[in-house]
PDB file of N, CA and C in Angstrom:
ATOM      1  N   UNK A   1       0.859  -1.167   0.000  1.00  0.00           N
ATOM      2  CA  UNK A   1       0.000   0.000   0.000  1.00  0.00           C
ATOM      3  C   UNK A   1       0.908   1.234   0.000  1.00  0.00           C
ATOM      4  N   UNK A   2       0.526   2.226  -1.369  1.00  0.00           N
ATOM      5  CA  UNK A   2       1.355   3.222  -1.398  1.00  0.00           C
ATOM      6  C   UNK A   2       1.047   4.369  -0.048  1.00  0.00           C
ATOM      7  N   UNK A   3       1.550   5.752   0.225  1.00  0.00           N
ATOM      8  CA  UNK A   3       0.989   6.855   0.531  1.00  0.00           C
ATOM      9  C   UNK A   3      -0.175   7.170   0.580  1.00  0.00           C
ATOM     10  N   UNK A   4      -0.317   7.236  -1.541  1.00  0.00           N
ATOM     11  CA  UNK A   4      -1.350   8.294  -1.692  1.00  0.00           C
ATOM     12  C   UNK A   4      -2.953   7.389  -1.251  1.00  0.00           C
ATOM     13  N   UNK A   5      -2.720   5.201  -1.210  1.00  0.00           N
ATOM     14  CA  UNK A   5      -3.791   4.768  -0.310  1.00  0.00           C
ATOM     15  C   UNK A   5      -4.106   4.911   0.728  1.00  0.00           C
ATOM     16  N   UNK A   6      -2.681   4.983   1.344  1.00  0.00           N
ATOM     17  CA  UNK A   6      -2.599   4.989   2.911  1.00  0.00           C
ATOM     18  C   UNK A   6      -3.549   6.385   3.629  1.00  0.00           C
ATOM     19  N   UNK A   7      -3.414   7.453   3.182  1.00  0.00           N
ATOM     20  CA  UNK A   7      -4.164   8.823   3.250  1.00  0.00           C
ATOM     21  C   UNK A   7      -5.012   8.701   3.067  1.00  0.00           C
ATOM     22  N   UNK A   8      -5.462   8.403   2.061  1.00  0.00           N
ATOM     23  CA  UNK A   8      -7.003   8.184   1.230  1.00  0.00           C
ATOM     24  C   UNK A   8      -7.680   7.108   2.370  1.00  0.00           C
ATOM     25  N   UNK A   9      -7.297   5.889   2.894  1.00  0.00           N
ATOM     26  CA  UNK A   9      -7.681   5.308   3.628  1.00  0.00           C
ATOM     27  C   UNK A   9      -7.785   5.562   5.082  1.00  0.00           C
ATOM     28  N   UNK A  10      -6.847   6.004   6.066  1.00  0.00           N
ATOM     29  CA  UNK A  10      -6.746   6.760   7.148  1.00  0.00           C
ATOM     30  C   UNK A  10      -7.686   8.312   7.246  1.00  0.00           C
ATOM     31  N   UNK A  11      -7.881   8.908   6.278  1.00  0.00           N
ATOM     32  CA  UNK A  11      -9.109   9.992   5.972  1.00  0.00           C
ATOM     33  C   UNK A  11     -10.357   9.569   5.955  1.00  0.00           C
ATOM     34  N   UNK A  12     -10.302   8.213   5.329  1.00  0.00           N
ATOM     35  CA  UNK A  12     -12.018   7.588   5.415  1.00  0.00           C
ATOM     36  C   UNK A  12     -12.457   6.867   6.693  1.00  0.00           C
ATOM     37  N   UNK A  13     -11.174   6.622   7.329  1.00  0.00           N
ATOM     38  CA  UNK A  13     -11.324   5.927   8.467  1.00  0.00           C
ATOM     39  C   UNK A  13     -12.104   7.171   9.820  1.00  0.00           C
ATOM     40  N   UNK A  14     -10.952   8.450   9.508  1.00  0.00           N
ATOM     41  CA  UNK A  14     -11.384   9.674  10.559  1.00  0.00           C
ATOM     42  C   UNK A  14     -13.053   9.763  10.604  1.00  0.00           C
ATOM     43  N   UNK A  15     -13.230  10.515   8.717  1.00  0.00           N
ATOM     44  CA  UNK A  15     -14.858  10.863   8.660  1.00  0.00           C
ATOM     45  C   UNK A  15     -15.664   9.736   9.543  1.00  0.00           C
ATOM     46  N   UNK A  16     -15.434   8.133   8.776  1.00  0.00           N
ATOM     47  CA  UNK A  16     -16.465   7.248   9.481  1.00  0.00           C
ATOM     48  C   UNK A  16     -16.407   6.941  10.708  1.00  0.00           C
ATOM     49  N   UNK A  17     -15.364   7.258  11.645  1.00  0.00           N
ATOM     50  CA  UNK A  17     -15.053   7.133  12.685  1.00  0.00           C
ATOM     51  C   UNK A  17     -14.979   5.833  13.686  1.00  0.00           C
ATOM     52  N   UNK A  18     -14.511   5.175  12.471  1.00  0.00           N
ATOM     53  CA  UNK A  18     -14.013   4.030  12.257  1.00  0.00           C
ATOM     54  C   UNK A  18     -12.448   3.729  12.730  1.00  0.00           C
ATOM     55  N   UNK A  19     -12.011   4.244  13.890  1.00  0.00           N
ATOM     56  CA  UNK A  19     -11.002   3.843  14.620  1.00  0.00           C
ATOM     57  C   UNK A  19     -11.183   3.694  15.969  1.00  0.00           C
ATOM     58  N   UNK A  20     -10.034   3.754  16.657  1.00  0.00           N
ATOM     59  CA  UNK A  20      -9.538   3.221  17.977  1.00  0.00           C
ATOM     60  C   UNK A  20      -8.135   3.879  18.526  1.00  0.00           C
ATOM     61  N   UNK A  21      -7.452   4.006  19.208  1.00  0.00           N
ATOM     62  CA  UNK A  21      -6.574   4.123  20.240  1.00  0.00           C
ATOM     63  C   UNK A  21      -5.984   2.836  20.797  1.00  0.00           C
ATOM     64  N   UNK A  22      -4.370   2.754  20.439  1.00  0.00           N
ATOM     65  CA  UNK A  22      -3.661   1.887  21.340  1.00  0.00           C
ATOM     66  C   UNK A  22      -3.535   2.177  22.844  1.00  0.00           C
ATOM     67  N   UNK A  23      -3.407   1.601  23.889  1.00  0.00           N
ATOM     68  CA  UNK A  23      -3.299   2.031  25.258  1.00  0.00           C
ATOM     69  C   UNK A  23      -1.755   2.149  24.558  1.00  0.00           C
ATOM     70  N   UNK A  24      -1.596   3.145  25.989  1.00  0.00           N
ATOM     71  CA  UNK A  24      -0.125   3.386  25.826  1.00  0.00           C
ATOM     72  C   UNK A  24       0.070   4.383  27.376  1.00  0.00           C
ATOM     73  N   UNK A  25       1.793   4.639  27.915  1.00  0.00           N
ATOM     74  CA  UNK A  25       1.982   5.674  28.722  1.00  0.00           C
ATOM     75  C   UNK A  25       1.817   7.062  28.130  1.00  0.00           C
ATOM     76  N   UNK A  26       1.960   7.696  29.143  1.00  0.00           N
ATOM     77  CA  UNK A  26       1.218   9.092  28.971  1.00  0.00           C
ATOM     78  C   UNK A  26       0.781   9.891  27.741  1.00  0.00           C
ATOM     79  N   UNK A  27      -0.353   8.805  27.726  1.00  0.00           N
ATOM     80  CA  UNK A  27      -1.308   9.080  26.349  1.00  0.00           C
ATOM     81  C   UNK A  27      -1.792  10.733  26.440  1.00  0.00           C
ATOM     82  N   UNK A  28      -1.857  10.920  27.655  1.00  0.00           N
ATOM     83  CA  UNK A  28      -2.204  12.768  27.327  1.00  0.00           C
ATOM     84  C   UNK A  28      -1.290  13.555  26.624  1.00  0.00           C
ATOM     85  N   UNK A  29      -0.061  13.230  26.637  1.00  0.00           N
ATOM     86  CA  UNK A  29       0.455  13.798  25.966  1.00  0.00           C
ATOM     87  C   UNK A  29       0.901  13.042  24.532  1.00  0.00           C
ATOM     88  N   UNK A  30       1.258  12.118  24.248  1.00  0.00           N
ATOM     89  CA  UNK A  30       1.365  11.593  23.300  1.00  0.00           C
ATOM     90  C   UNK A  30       0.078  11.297  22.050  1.00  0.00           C
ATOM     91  N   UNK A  31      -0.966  10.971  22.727  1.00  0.00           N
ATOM     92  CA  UNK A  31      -2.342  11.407  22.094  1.00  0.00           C
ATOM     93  C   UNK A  31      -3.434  12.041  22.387  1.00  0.00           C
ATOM     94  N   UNK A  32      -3.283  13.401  21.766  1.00  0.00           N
ATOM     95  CA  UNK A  32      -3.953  14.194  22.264  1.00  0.00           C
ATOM     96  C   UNK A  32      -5.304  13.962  21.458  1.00  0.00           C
ATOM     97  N   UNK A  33      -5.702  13.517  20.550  1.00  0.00           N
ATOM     98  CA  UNK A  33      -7.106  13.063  19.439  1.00  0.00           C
ATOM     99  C   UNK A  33      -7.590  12.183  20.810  1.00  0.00           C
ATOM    100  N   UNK A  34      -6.933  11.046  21.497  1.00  0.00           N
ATOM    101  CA  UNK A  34      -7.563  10.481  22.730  1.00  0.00           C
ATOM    102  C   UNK A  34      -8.033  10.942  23.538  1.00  0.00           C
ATOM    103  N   UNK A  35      -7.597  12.181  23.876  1.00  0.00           N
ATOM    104  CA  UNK A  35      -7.350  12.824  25.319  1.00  0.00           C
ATOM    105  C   UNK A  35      -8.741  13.648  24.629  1.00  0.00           C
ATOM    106  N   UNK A  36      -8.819  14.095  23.469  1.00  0.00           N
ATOM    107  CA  UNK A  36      -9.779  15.467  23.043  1.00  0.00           C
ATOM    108  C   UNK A  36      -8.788  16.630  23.081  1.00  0.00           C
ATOM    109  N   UNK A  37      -8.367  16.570  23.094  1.00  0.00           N
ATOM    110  CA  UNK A  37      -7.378  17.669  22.936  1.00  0.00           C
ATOM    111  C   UNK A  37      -7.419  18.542  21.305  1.00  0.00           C
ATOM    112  N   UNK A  38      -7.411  17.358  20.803  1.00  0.00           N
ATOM    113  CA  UNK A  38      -7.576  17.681  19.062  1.00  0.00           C
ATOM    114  C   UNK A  38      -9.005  16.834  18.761  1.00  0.00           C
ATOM    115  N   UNK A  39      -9.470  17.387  17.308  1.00  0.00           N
ATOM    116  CA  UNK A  39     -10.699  16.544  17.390  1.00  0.00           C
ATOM    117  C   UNK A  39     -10.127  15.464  16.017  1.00  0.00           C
ATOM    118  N   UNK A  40     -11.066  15.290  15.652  1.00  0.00           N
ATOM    119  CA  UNK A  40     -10.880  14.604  14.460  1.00  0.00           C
ATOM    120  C   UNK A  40     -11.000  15.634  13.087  1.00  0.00           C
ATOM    121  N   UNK A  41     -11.616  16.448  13.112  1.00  0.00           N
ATOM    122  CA  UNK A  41     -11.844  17.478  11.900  1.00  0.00           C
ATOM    123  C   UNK A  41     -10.130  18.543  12.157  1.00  0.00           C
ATOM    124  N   UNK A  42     -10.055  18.088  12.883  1.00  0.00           N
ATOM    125  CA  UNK A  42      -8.228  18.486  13.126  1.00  0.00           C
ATOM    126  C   UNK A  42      -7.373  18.019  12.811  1.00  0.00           C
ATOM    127  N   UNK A  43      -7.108  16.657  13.104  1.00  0.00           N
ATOM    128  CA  UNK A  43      -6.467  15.506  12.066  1.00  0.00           C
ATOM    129  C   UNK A  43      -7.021  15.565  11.107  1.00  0.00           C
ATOM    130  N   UNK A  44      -7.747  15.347  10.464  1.00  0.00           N
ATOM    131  CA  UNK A  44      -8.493  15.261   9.194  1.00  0.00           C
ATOM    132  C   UNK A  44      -7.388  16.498   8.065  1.00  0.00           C
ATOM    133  N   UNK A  45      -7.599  17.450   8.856  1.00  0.00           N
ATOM    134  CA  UNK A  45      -6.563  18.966   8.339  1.00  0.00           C
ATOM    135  C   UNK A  45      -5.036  18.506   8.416  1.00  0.00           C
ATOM    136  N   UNK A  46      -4.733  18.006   9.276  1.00  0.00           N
ATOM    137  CA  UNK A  46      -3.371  17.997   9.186  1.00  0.00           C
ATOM    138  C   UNK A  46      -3.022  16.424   8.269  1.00  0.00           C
ATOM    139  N   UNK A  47      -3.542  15.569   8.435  1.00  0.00           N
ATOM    140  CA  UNK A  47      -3.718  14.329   7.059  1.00  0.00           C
ATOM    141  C   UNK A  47      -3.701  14.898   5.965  1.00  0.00           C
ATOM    142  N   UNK A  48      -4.699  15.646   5.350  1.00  0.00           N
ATOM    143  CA  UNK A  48      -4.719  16.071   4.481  1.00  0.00           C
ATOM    144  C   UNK A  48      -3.719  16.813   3.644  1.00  0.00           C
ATOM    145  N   UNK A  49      -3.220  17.983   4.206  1.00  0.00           N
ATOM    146  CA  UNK A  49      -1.622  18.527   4.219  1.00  0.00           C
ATOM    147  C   UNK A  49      -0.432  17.674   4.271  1.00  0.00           C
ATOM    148  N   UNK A  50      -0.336  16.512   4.528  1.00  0.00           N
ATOM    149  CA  UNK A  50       0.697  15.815   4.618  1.00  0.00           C
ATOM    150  C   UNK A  50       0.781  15.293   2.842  1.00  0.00           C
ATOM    151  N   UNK A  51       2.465  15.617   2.258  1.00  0.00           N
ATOM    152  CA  UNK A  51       2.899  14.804   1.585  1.00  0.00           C
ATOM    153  C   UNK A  51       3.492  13.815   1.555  1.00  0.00           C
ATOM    154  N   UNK A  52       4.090  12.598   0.643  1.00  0.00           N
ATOM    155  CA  UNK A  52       4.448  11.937   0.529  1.00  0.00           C
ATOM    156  C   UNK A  52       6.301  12.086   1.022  1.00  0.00           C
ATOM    157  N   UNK A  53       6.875  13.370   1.207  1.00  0.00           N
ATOM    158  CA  UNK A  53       7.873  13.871   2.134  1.00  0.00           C
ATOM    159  C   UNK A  53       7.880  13.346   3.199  1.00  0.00           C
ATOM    160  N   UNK A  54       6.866  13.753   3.987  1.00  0.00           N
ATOM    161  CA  UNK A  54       6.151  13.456   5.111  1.00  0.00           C
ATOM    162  C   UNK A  54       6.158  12.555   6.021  1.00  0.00           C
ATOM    163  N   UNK A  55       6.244  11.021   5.164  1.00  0.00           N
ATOM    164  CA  UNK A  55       5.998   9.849   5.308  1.00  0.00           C
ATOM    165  C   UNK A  55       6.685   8.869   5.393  1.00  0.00           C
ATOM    166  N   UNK A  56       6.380   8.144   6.366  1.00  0.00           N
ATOM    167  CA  UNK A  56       7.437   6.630   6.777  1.00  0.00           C
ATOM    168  C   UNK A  56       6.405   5.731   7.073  1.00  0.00           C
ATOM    169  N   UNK A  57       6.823   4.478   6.774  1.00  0.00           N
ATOM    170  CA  UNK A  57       6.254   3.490   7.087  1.00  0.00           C
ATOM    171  C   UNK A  57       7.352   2.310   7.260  1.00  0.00           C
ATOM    172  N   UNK A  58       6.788   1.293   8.472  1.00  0.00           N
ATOM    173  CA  UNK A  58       7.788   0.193   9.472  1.00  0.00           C
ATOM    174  C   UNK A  58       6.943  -0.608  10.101  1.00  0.00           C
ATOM    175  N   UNK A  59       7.516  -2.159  10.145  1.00  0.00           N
ATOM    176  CA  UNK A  59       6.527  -3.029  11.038  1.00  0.00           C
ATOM    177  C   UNK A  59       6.786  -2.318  12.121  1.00  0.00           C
ATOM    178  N   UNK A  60       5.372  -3.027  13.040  1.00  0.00           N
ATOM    179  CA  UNK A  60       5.191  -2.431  14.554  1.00  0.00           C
ATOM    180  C   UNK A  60       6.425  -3.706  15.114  1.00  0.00           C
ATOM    181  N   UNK A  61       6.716  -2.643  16.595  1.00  0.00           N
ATOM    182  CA  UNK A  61       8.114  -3.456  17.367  1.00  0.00           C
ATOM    183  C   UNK A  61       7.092  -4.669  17.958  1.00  0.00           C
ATOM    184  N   UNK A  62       5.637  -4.856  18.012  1.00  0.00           N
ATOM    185  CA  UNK A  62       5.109  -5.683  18.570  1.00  0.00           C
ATOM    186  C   UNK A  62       4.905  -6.911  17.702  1.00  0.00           C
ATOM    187  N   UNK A  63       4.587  -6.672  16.988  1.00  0.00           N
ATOM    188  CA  UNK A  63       4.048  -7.690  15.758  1.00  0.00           C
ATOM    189  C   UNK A  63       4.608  -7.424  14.270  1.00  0.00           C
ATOM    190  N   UNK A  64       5.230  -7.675  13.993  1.00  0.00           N
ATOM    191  CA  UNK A  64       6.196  -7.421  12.471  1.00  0.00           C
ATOM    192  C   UNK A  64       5.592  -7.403  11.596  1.00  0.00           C
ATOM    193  N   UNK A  65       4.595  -7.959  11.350  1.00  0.00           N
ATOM    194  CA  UNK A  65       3.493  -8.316  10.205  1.00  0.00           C
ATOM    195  C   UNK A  65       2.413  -7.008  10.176  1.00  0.00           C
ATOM    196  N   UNK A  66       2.046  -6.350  11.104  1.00  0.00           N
ATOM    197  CA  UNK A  66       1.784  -4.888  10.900  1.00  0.00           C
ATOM    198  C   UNK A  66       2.727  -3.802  10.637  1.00  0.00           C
ATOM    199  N   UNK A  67       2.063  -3.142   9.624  1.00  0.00           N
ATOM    200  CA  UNK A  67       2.747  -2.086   9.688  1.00  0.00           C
ATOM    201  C   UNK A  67       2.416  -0.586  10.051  1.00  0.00           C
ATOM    202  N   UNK A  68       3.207   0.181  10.600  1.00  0.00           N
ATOM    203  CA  UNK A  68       2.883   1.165  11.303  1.00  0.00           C
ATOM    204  C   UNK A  68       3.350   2.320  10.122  1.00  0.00           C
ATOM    205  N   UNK A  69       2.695   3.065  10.430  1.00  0.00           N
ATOM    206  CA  UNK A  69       2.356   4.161   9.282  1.00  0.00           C
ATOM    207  C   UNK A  69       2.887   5.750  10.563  1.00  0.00           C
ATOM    208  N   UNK A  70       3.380   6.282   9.452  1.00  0.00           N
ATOM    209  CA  UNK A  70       3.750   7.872  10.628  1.00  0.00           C
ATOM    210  C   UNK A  70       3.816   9.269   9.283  1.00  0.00           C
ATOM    211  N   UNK A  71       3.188  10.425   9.795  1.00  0.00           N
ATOM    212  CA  UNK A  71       2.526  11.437   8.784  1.00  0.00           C
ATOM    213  C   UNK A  71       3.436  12.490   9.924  1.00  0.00           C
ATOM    214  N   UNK A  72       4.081  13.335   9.287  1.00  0.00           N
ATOM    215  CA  UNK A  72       4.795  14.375  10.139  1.00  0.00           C
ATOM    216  C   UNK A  72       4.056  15.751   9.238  1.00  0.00           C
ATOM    217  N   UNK A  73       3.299  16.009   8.913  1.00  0.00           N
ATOM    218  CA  UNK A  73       2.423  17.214   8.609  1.00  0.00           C
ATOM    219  C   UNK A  73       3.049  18.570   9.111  1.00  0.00           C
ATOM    220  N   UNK A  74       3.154  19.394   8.537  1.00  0.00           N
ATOM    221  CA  UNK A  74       3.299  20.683   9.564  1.00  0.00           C
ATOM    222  C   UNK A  74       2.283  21.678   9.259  1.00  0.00           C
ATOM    223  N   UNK A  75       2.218  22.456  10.505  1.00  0.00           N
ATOM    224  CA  UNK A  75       1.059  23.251  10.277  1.00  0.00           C
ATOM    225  C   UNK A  75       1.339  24.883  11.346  1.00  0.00           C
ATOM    226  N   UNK A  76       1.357  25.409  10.413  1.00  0.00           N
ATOM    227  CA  UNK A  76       1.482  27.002  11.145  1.00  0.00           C
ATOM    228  C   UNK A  76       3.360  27.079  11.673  1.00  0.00           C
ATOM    229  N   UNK A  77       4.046  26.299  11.198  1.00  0.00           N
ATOM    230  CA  UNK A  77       5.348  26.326  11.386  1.00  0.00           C
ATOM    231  C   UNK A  77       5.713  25.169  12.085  1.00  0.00           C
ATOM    232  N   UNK A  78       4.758  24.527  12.552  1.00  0.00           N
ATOM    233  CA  UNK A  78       4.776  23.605  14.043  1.00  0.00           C
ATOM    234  C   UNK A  78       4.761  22.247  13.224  1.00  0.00           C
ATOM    235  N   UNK A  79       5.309  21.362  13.392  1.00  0.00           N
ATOM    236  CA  UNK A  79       5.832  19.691  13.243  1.00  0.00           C
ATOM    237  C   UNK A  79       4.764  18.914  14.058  1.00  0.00           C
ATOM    238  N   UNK A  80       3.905  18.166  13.390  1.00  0.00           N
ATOM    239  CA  UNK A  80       3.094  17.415  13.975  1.00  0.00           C
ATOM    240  C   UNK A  80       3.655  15.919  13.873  1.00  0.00           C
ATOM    241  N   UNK A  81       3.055  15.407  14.626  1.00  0.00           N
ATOM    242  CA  UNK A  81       3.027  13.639  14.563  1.00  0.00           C
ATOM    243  C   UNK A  81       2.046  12.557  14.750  1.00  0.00           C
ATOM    244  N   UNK A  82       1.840  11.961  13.751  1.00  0.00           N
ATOM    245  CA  UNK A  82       0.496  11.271  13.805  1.00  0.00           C
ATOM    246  C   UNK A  82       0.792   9.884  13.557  1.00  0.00           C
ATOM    247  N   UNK A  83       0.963   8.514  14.171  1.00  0.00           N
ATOM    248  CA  UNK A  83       0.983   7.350  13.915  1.00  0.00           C
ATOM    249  C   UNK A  83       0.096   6.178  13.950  1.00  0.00           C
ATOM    250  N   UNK A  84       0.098   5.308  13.643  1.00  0.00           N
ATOM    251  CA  UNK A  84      -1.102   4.203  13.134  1.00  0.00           C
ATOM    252  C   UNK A  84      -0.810   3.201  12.409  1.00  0.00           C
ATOM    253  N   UNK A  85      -2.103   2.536  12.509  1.00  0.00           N
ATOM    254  CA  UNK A  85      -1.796   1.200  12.186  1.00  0.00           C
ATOM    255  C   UNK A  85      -3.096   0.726  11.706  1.00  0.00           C
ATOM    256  N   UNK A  86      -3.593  -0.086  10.555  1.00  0.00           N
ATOM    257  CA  UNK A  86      -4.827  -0.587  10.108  1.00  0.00           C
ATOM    258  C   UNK A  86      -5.152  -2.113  10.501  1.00  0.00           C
ATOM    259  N   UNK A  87      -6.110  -2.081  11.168  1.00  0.00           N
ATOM    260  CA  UNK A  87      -6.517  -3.368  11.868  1.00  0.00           C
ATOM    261  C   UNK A  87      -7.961  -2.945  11.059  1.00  0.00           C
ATOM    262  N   UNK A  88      -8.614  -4.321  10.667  1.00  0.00           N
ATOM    263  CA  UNK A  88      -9.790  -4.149   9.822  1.00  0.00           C
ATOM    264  C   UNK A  88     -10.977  -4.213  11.225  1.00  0.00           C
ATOM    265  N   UNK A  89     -12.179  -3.061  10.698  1.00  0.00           N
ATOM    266  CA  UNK A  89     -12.292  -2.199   9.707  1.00  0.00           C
ATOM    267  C   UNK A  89     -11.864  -1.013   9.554  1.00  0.00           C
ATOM    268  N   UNK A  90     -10.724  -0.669  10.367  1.00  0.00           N
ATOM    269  CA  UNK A  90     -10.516   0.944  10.571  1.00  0.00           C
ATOM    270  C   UNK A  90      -9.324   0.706  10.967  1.00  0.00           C
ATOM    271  N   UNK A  91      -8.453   1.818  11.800  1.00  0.00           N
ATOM    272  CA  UNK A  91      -7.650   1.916  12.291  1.00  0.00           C
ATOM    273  C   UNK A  91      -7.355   1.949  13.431  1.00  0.00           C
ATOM    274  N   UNK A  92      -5.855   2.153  14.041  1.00  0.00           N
ATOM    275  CA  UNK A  92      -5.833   2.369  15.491  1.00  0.00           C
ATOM    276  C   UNK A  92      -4.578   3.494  15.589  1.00  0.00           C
ATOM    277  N   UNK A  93      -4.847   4.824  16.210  1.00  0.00           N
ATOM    278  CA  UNK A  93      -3.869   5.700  16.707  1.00  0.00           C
ATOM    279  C   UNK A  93      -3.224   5.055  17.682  1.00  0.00           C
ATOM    280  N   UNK A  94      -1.679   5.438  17.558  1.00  0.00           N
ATOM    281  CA  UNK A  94      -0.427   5.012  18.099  1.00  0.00           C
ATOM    282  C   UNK A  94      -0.810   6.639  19.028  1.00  0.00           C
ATOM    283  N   UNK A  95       0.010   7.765  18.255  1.00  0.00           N
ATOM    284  CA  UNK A  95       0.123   8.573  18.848  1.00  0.00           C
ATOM    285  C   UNK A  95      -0.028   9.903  17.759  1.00  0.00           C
ATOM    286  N   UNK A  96      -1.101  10.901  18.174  1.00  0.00           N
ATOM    287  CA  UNK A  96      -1.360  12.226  17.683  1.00  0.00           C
ATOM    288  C   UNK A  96      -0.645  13.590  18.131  1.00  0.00           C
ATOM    289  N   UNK A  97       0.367  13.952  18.238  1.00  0.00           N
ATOM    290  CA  UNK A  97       0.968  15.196  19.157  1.00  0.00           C
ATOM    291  C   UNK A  97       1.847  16.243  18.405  1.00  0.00           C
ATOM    292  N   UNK A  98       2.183  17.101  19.041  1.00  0.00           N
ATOM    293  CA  UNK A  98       3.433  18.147  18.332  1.00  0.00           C
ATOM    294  C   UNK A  98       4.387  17.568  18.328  1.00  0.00           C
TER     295      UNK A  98
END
């Protein structure tokens, strides 16, 4: 799966709201889309803005056979970070933050 699916798919996932959240330590700061901090029509903006620059993709350190997806977007000067992973039917945030 290229980028320009990976976006296209992680965007359809936001609208339908068709994801999830990994537990993790201090998810308040590391995911703030969890916390509410950001909403989803916020990610949605900063997804969108992200190019193919942008972008890395790597199995997860848990399971090798997933792969974890990461969007470094910037917005207003500021370096975002958004990571994930597609478990069917949607996704799951790693971590949303500056």
């Amino acid at each position: 799966m290229g980028f320009t699916e990976v976006k296209a798919r992680i965007l359809n996932c936001l609208r339908s709201g068709e994801y999830d959240h990994e537990a993790r330590g201090k998810i308040e700061v590391k995911n703030l889309l969890a916390c509410g901090q950001v909403t989803e029509e916020d990610v949605i903006r900063l997804v969108s803005r992200t190019n193919g620059g942008q972008y890395v993709v790597s199995p997860h350190h848990a399971d090798q056979t997933v792969m974890v997806h990461v969007f470094r977007p910037i917005h207003h000067g500021v370096t975002w970070y958004i990571k994930f992973y597609f478990i069917e039917p949607g996704a799951v945030f790693i971590s949303v933050h500056l």
